[in-house]
Every structure is written in C-alpha cells, then in structure tokens.
Protein backbone atom coordinates (compact mmCIF):
# COMPACT_ATOMS: atom_id res chain seq x y z
CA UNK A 1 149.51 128.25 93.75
CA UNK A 2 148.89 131.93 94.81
CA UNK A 3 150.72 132.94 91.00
CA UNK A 4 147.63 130.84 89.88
CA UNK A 5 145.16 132.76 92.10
CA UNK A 6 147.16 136.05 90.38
CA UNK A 7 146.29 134.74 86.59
CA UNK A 8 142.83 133.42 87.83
CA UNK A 9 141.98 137.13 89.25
CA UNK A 10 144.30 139.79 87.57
CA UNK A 11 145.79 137.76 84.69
CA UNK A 12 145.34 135.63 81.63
CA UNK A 13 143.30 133.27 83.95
CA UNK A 14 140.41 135.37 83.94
CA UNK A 15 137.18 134.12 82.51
CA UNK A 16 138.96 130.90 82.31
CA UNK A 17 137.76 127.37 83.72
CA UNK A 18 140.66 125.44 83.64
CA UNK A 19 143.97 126.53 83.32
CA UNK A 20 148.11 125.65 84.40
CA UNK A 21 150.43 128.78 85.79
CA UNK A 22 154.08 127.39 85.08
CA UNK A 23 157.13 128.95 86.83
CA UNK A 24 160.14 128.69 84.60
CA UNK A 25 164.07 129.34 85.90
CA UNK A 26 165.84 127.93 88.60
CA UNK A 27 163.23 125.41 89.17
CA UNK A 28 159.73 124.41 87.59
CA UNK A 29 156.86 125.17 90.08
CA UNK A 30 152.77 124.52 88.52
CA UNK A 31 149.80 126.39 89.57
CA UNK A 32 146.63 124.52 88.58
CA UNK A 33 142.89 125.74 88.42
CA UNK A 34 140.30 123.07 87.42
CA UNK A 35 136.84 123.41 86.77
CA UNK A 36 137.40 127.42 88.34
CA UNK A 37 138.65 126.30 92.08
CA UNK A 38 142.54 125.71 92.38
CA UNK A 39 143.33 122.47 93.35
CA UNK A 40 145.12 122.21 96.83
CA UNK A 41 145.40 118.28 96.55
CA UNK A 42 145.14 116.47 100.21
CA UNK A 43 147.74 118.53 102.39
CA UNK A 44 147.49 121.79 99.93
CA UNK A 45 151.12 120.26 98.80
CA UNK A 46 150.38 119.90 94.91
CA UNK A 47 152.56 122.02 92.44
CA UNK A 48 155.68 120.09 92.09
CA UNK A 49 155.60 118.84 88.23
CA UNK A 50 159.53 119.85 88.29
CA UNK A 51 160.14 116.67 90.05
CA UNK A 52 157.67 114.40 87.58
CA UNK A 53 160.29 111.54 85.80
CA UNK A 54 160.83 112.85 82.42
CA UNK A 55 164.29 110.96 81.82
CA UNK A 56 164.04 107.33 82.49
CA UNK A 57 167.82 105.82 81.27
CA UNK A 58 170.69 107.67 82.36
CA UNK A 59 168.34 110.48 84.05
CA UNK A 60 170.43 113.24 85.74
CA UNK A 61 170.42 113.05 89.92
CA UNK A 62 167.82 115.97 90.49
CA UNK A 63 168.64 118.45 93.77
CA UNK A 64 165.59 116.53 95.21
CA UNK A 65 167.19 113.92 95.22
CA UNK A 66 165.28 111.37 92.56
CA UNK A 67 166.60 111.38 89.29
CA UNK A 68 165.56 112.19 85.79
CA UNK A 69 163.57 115.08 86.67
CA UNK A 70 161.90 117.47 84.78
CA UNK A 71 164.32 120.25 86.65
CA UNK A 72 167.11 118.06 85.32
CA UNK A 73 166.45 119.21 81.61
CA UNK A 74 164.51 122.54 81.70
CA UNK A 75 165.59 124.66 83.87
CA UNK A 76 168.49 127.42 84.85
CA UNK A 77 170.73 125.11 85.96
CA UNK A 78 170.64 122.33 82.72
CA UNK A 79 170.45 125.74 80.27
CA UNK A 80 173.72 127.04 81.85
CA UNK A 81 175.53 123.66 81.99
CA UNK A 82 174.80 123.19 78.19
CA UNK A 83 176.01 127.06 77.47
CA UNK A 84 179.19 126.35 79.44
CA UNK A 85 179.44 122.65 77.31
CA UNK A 86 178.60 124.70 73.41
CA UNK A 87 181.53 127.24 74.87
CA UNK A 88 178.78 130.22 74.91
CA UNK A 89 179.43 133.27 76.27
CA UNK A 90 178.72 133.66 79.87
CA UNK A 91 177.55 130.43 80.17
CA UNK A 92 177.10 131.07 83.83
CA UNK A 93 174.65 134.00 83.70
CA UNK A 94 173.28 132.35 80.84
CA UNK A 95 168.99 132.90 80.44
CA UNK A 96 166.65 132.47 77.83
CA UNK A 97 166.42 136.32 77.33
CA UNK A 98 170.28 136.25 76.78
CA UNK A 99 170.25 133.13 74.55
CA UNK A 100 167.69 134.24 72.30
CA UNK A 101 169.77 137.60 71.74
CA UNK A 102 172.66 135.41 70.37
CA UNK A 103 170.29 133.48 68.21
CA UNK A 104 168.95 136.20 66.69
CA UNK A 105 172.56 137.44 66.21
CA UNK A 106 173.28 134.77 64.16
CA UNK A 107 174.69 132.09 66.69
CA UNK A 108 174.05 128.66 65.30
CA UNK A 109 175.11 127.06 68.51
CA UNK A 110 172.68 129.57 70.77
CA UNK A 111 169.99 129.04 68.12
CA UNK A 112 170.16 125.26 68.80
CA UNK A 113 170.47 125.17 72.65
CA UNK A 114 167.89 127.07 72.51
CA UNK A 115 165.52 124.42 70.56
CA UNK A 116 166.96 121.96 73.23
CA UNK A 117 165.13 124.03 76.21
CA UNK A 118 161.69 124.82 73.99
CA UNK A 119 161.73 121.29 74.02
CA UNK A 120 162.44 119.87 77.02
CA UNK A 121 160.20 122.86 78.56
CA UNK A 122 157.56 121.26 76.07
CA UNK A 123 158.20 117.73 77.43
CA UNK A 124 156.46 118.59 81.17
CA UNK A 125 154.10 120.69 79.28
CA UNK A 126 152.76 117.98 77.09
CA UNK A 127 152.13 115.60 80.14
CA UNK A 128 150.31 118.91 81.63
CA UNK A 129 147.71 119.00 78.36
CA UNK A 130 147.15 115.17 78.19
CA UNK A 131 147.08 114.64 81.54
CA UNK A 132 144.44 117.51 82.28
CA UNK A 133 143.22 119.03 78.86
CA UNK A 134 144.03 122.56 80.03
CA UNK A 135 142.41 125.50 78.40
CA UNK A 136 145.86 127.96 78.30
CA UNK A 137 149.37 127.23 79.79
CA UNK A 138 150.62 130.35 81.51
CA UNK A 139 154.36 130.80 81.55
CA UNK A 140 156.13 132.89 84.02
CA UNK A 141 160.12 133.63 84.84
CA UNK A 142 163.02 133.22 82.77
CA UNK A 143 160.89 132.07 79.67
CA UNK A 144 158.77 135.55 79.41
CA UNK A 145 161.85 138.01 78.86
CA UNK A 146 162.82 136.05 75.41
CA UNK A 147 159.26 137.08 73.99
CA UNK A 148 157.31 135.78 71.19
CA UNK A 149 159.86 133.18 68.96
CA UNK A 150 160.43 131.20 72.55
CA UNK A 151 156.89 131.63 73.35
CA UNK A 152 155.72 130.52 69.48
CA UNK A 153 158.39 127.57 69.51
CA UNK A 154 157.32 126.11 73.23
CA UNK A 155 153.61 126.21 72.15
CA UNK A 156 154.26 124.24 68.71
CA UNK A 157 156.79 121.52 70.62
CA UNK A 158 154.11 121.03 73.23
CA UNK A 159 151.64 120.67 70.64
CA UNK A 160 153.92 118.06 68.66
CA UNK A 161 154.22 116.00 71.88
CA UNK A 162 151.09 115.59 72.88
CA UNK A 163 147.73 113.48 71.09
CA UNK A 164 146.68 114.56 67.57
CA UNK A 165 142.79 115.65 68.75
CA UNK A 166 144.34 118.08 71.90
CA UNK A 167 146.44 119.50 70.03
CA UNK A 168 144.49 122.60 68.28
CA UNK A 169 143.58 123.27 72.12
CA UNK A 170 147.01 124.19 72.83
CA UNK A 171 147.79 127.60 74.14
CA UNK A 172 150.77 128.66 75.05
CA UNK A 173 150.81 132.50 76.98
CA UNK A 174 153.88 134.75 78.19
CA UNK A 175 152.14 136.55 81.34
CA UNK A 176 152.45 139.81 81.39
CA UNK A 177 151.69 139.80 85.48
CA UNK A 178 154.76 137.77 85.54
CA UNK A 179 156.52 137.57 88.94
CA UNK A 180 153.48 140.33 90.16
CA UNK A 181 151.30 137.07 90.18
CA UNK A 182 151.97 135.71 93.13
CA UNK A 183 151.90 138.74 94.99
CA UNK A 184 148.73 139.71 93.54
CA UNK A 185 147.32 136.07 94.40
CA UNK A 186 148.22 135.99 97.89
CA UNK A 187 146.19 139.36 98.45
CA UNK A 188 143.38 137.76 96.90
CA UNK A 189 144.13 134.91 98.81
CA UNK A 190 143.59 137.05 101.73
CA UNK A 191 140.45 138.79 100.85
CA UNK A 192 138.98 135.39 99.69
CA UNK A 193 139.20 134.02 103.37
CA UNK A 194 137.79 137.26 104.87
CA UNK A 195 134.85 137.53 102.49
CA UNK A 196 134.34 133.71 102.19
CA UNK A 197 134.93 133.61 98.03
CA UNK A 198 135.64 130.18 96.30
CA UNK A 199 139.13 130.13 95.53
C-alpha cells in the first residue's frame, strides 16, 4: 500500500484516478488506488492478490497454505523451479533480468520459460483489469530489470486475457521509482496524517 502512495505522489500514479502498484519476485503484493483514495479495505489488510485461486485442478500447495495460488505460478520461487526443470543455468539465482539475457542470446528454452511467467504474471493481472477497470498497472521488483520485451509481452497477455471492450485500456508500466516507492509512500504517509491530506 505505501509503494501505491509512492506511484500516487512521486510516480507513474500521478494525475491518475485509479490505478494497481504490483510487486513482482518472491511474492505478489497489490497496491490499489480507486477513485484517487487508496483503498485500506475493513482492517487496512487488503493487498494480497498473490494468494487469489488462479489454479483450480492440481493447484500447487501455496506457502500460505491454500493451494493454487497466484504465488504458485508467478513468482521467484515457480520461475526458479522451472529453470532448474528446462536444465538452465543457475536455475537457483534464476530472475527475469537473467532469463531475458539468455533469450536474447538465443536460448530457445529461456525464451519459452520466459513466455510461461509473462503469462501467468498476466493471469492475476487480467482479474486486476476486469475486476476493477484500472487506468495503468504499475509493476515493480524482479519484472522491471528485464525492461521493455517483458514489459511489452505482460501488457499484450494481460490484454489477451481479459474482455474484448477493456482491452485497449490496458497499460502495462515498468516503474522507474521501483523499490524507492514504498519508501517514498510511507513519508508521504507520514506527512498526510500530520497535515490531514486524503490519502
């Protein structure tokens, strides 16, 4: 929530009424800003769209302890299992960053692991746009260092996956604040509670 704050004040929030921050790596964490207020939910405990059922049959038991969670397919953990399963190099130090590098060397195997995680990233996304029509989808973590193709590929999967009239309203962003976000939206946090700003 305070990354969201970060994009909403500092970032490629700004200006913008509705919009989802999504933390990418070792576990999938959602920021979400409706209508220009982030939304707390009842106990300020809303956020968790890594543990949203994605996998129905045969769903992978999730650290949570449910099963078939998002986490289970799009995260650190899954992208380093499959790297270690293709016979990758490294598979255990595995990240987007590194897989894209062997893609663009030429790796047919990295190139299509890599597809895999666009689109199982895309699957949690695509619930995000039809469930709440959002006006940009801010990525942050292991997904920004593999630049542009990732970014490009995520943003047309989501697109494919979600209804036909939503779909031009798709936008996909690498943030540049990155892991600065949520630094810079807990300061703001602060201030906002001294000086009485909407949040």
């Amino acid at each position: 929530r305070a990354q969201a704050l970060g994009e909403k004040w500092f970032g490629e929030g700004r200006g913008l009424s509705t919009f989802v921050s999504v933390q990418t790596g070792h576990g999938l964490g959602v920021g979400i800003v409706l209508n220009g207020v982030l939304f707390r939910g009842v106990r300020g405990e809303t956020g968790e769209l890594g543990h949203t059922c994605v996998v129905v049959d045969n769903g992978a038991p999730c650290r949570c302890g449910l099963r078939g969670c998002w986490e289970t397919i799009a995260t650190l953990r899954w992208l380093r299992s499959e790297a270690g399963a293709r016979k990758l190099p490294n598979p255990s130090a595995m990240t987007a960053a590194g897989l894209s590098a062997l893609a663009e060397d030429g790796s047919t195997k990295a190139a299509a692991l890599l597809d895999a995680y666009a689109d199982n990233l895309a699957v949690g996304l695509a619930n995000l746009v039809v469930l709440l029509n959002p006006e940009k989808l801010i990525l942050h973590g292991d997904v920004v260092g593999s630049g542009e193709d990732l970014r490009s590929m995520i943003e047309d999967k989501t697109r494919a996956r979600v209804l036909p009239h939503l779909r031009d309203d798709v936008t996909v962003a690498l943030s540049p604040l990155d892991q600065q976000a949520g630094i810079l939206g807990a300061a703001g946090l602060v201030l906002s509670e001294t000086f009485h700003l909407v949040t």
